[in-house]
Each structure stands twice: as structure tokens, then as C-alpha cells.
Protein backbone atom coordinates (compact mmCIF):
# COMPACT_ATOMS: atom_id res chain seq x y z
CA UNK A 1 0.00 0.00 0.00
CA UNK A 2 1.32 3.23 -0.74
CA UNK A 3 0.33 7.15 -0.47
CA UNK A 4 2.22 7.26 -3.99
CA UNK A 5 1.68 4.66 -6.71
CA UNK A 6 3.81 4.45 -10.01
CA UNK A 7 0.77 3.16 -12.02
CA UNK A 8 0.09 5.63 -14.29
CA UNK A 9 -3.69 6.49 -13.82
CA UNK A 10 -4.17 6.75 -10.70
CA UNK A 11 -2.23 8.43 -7.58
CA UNK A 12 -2.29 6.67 -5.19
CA UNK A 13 -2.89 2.70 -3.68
CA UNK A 14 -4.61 0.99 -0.60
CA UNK A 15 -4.92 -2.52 -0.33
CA UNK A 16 -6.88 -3.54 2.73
CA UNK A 17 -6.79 -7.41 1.24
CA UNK A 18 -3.48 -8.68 -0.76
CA UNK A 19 -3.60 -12.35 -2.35
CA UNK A 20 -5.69 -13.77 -5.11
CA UNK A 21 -6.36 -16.76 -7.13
CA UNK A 22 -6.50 -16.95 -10.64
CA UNK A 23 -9.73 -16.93 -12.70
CA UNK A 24 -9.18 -16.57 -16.33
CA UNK A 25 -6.60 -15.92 -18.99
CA UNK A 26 -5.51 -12.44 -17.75
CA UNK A 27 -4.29 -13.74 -14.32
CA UNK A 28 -1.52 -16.34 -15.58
CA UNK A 29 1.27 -13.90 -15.17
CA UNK A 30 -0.09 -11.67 -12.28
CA UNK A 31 2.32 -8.78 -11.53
CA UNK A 32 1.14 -8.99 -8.26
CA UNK A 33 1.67 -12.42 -7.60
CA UNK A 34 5.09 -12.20 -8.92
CA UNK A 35 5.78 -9.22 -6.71
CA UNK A 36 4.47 -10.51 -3.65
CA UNK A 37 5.86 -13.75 -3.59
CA UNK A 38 9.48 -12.29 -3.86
CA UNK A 39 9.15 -11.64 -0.33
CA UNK A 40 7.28 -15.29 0.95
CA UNK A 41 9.06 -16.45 4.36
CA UNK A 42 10.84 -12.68 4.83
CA UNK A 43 9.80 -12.40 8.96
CA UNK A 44 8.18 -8.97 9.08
CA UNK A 45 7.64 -8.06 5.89
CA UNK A 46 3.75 -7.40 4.48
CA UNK A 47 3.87 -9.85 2.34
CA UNK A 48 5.52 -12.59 4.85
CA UNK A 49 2.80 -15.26 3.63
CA UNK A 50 3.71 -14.22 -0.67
CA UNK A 51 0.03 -14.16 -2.25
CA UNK A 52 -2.22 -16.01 0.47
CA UNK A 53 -5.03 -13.83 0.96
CA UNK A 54 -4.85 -11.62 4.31
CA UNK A 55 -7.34 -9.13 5.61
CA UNK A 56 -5.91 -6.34 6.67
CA UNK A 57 -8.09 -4.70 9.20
CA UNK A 58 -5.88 -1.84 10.53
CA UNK A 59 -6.04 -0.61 6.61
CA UNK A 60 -9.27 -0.13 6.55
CA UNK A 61 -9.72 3.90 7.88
CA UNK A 62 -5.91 4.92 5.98
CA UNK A 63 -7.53 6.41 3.40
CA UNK A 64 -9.20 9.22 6.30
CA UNK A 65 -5.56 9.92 7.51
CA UNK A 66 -4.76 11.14 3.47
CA UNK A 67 -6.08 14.66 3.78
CA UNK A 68 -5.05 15.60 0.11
CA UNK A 69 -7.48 14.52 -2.78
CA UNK A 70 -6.29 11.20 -4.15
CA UNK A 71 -7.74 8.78 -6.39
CA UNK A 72 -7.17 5.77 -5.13
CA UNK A 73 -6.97 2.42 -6.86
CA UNK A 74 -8.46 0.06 -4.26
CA UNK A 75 -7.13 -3.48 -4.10
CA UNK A 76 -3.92 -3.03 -6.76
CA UNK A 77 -2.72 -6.95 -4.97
CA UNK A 78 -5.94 -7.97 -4.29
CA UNK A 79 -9.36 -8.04 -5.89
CA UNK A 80 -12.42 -6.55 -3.45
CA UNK A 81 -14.71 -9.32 -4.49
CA UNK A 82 -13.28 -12.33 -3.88
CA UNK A 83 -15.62 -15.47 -2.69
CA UNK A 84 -13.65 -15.75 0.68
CA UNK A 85 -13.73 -12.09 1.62
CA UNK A 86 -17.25 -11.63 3.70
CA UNK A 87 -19.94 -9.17 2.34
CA UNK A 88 -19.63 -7.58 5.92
CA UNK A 89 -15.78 -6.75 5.12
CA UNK A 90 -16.22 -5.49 1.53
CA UNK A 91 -19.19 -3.30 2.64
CA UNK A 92 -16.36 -1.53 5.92
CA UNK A 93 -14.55 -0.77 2.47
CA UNK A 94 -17.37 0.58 0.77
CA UNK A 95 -18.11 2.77 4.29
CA UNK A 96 -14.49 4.16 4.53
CA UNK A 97 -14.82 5.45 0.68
CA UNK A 98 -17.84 7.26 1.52
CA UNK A 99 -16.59 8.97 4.70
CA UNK A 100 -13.12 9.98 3.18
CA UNK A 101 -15.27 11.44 -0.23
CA UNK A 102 -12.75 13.93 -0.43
CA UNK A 103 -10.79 10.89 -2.64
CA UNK A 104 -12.16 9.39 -5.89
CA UNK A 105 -11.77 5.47 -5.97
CA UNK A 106 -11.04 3.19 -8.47
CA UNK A 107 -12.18 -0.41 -8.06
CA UNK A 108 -11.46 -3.20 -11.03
CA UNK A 109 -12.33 -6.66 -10.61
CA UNK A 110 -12.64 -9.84 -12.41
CA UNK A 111 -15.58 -11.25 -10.39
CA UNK A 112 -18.22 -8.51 -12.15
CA UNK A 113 -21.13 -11.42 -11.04
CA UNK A 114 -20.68 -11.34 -7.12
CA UNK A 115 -19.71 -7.03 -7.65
CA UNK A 116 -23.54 -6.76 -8.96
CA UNK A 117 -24.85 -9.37 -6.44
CA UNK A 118 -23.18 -7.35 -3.57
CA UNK A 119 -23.73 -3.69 -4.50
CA UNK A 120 -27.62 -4.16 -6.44
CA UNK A 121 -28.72 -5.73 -2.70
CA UNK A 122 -27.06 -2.99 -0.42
CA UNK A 123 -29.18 -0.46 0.83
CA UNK A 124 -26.40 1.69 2.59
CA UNK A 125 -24.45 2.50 -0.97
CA UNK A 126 -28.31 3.86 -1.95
CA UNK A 127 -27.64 6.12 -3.45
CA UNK A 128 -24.02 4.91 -5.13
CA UNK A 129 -21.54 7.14 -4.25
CA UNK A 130 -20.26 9.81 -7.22
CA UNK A 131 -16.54 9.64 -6.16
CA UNK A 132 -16.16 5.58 -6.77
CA UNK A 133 -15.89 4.01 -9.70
CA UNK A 134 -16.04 0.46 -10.31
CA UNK A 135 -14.79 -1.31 -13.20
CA UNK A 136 -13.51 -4.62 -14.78
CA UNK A 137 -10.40 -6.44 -16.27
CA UNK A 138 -10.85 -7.78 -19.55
CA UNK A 139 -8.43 -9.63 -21.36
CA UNK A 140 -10.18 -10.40 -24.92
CA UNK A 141 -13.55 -11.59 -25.84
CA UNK A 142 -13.98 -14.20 -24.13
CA UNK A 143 -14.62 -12.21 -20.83
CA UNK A 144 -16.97 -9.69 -22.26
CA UNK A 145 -19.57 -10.41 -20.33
CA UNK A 146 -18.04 -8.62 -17.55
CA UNK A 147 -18.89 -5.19 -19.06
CA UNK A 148 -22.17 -6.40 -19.48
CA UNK A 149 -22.67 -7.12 -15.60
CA UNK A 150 -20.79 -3.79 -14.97
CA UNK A 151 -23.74 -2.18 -17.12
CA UNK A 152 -26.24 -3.59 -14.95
CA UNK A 153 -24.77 -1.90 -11.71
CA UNK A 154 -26.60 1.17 -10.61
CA UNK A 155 -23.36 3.74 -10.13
CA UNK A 156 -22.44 6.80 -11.88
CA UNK A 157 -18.87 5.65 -13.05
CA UNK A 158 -17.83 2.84 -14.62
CA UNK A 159 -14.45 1.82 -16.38
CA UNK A 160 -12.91 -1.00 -18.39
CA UNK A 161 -9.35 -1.95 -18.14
CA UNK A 162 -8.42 -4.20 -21.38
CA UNK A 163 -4.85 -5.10 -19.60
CA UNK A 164 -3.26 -7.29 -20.38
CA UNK A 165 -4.68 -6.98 -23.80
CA UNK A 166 -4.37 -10.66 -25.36
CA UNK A 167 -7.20 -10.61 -28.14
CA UNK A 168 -9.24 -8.61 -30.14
CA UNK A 169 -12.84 -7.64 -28.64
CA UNK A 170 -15.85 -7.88 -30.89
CA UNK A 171 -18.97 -5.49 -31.44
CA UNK A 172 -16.97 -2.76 -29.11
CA UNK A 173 -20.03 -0.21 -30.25
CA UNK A 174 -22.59 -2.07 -28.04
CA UNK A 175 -19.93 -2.92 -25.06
CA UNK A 176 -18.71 0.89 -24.66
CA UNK A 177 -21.99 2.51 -25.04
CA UNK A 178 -22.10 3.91 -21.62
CA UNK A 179 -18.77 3.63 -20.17
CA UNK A 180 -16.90 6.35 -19.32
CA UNK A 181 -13.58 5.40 -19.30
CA UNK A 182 -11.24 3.00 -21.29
CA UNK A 183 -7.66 2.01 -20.14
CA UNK A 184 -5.45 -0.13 -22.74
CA UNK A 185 -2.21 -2.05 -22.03
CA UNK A 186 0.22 -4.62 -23.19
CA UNK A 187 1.90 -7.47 -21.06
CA UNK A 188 4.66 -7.11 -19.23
CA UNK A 189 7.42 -9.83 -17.44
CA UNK A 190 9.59 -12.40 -18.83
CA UNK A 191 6.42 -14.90 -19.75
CA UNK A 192 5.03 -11.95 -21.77
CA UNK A 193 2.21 -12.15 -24.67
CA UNK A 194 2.38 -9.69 -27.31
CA UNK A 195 -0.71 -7.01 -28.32
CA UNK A 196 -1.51 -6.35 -31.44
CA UNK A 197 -2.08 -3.36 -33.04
CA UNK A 198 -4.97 -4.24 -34.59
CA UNK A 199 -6.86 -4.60 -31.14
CA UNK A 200 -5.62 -1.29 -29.88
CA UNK A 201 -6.89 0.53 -32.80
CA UNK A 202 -10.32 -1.12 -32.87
CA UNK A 203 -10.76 -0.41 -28.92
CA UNK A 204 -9.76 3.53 -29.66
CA UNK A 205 -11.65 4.23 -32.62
CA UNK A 206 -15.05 3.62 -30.74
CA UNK A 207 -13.68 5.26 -28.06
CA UNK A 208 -13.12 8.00 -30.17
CA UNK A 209 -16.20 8.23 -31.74
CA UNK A 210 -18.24 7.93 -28.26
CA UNK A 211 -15.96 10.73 -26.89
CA UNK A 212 -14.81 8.16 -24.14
CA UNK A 213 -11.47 8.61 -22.05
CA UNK A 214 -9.04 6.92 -23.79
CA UNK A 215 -5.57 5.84 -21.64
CA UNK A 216 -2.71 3.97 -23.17
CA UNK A 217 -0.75 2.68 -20.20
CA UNK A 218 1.75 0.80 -22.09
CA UNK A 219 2.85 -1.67 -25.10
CA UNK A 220 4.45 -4.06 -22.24
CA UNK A 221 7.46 -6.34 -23.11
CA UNK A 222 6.81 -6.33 -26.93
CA UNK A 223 6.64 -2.82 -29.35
CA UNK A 224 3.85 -1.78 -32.03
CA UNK A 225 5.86 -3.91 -34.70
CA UNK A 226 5.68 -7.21 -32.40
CA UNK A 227 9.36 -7.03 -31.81
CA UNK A 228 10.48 -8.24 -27.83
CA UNK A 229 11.97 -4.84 -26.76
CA UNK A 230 10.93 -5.09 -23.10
CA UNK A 231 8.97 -2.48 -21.21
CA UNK A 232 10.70 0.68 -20.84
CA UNK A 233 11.97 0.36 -24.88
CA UNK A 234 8.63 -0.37 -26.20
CA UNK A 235 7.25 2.66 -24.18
CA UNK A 236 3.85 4.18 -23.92
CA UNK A 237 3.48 6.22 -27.40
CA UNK A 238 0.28 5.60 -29.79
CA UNK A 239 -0.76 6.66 -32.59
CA UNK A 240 2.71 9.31 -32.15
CA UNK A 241 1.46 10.35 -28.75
CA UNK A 242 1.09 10.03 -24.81
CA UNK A 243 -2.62 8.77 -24.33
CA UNK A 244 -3.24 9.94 -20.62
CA UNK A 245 -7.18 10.70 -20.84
CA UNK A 246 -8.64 10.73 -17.94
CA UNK A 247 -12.79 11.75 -16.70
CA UNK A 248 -13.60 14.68 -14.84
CA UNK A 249 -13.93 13.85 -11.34
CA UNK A 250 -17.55 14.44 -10.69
């Protein structure tokens, strides 16, 4: 967790759960799993048990102690819905984000279905708070039906994060029609898979045309000509420029 984060679109992190388990196609070469189980067996250090999942309950409030406007992606080694995180836990989340409102949050999550059982059922988030938005992770089309759930979830903001980007995604016209913000990236790490082009352009053109946020975050380990560069070679550029589009905070 950190006041500070280096992802580029958002400002900030708090993760009051780390650890995951995979669940599709996007998760085989989690960043976060790599990261956290560098440390597995270090005595003392936050990530002592590598990617088990651990509540962390004296996390829950840090957000009030950032007086500064952040937004804040929620979860970055974790994902808020997971089956053994109790409704009860995810909903002391959900109350911290409304009392520190003075923040914007940004949730993503691959399990959209138990997101829309959890939030259409709770009374307290009635109406949805305007400073969180909740989104998904999709990886190609197979996982579409995420945004569709998203859709169906009464709150002001949503988002779609096509990272890693391993396919192209079909009839984007229908999908995007109100979202509100579209990131895009490549795969990073030495077990890499490439993104084509072709996907990237597809995704921005309807963006585009719908007037929707677009963010490039990166190519990841391979360039725009499918050549392995790594990371920091291949760089962030499309299209000839820095794609850092971004909603008004409402």
C-alpha cells in the first residue's frame, strides 16, 4: 500500500486485502503475484505469507488519515470481491470510501457477477456514491460479459481496463456505449504475450467516436511492430502520442 503509486492512472494505492487466485486468462502472469511472492518467508515483511489472501483490518480507515485529494486504486494486490472475503468486510470498504469522499476510488475486478450481487442488494451505498468508480479487467472476448454485468450496476462511473490486452474484442459499439472510461495495455514480465495493433486501434476508434477517455498505459514487453523490446523500450506512445485521458472527477 502506498500514499504514492507508479501506475500511471491513478495516484495513489490501498490494499486492505493482498492475495488472489486466478480466474481466467488475464491472471496467468499476475504482476502482483510475482511481486508478492518475492518476499514469501521474509519475517516482518507485508507480504511474509507471498500471495495467500490476508485481511488487513488496521487498513481499513488509511484512506481518512490522506487529507489531500487522491484517487485511489483500491485493491492493486488484491481483488475486493473475492468469494472468501465476507460481504460484511467489503461493505467496511465501501463505508471508509464514503466517509473519506474527499478521494475518488477506483475499483477493477474480475468477479463482475458477485460485484452486482453485492452492490444491487445494499441499501447503505443507496444512493451509489459519485466519487467511486467500479470497473472490470478484460483480457479479450472471451470475458466480455463482464462489461455487461458492470452495465447492470446502478453507479455513476464505470471503467474498463483491457490489460493485459491478449485478443481482439468484438462489437466494441454495443460494449462501450455507456462507459466512461477506457484504459489499454500490453503485457509485461519475462512470460510476456504480445498485443496487437490491430486490437488497440479497434478499442480507440469507438472510443473515439463515443468521446470516451481513452488511456494507453503501455505496449508491455513487446513494441507496435511485435518485436520483444521489453517495457521501458517499447514505451507508452500511440498513434505518435502520450494517451493519458482521464474523466472529470464528478
Amino acid at each position: 500500500m502506498s500514499e504514492i503509486s507508479k501506475i500511471e492512472w491513478t495516484n495513489a494505492t490501498w490494499n486492505p486485502i493482498t492475495g488472489c487466485h486466478k480466474v481466467s486468462l488475464g491472471c496467468q502472469n499476475c504482476y502482483a503475484e510475482r511481486f508478492a511472492n518475492r518476499f514469501k518467508g521474509v519475517r516482518g515483511h507485508p507480504f511474509e505469507q507471498g500471495f495467500n489472501i490476508k485481511l488487513w483490518r488496521d487498513r481499513i480507515e488509511t484512506p481518512l488519515s490522506w487529507r489531500k485529494p487522491k484517487r485511489v486504486f483500491v485493491n492493486s494486490m488484491s481483488d475486493l470481491f473475492l468469494e472468501q472475503v465476507s460481504d460484511s468486510y467489503i461493505l467496511e470498504v465501501f463505508q471508509t470510501m464514503k466517509k473519506a469522499d474527499w478521494h475518488t476510488y477506483q475499483i477493477l475486478t474480475k468477479r463482475a457477477e458477485r460485484m452486482y450481487t453485492l452492490l444491487s442488494s445494499c441499501l447503505e451505498l443507496n444512493p451509489f456514491p459519485n466519487n467511486i468508480w467500479l470497473g472490470v479487467s478484460v483480457e479479450n472476448n472471451d470475458y466480455v460479459n463482464r462489461i455487461s454485468i458492470l452495465k447492470s450496476v446502478k453507479c455513476p462511473n464505470r471503467f474498463i481496463s483491457f490489460e493485459p490486452l491478449l485478443g481482439p474484442i468484438r462489437y466494441l459499439n454495443r460494449l462501450l456505449t455507456g462507459i466512461d472510461w477506457v484504459i489499454v495495455g500490453g503485457e509485461s514480465g519475462s512470460k510476456a504475450r504480445a498485443m496487437k495493433k490491430d486490437w488497440i486501434e479497434d478499442i480507440y476508434q469507438v472510443c473515439s467516436s463515443k468521446g470516451i477517455p481513452f488511456f494507453f498505459k503501455q505496449w508491455g514487453e513487446y513494441d507496435e511492430h511485435g518485436m520483444r523490446t521489453g517495457k521501458k523500450v517499447a514505451g507508452r506512445v500511440y498513434r505518435g502520442k502520450t494517451w493519458n485521458q482521464i474523466p472529470a472527477i464528478q
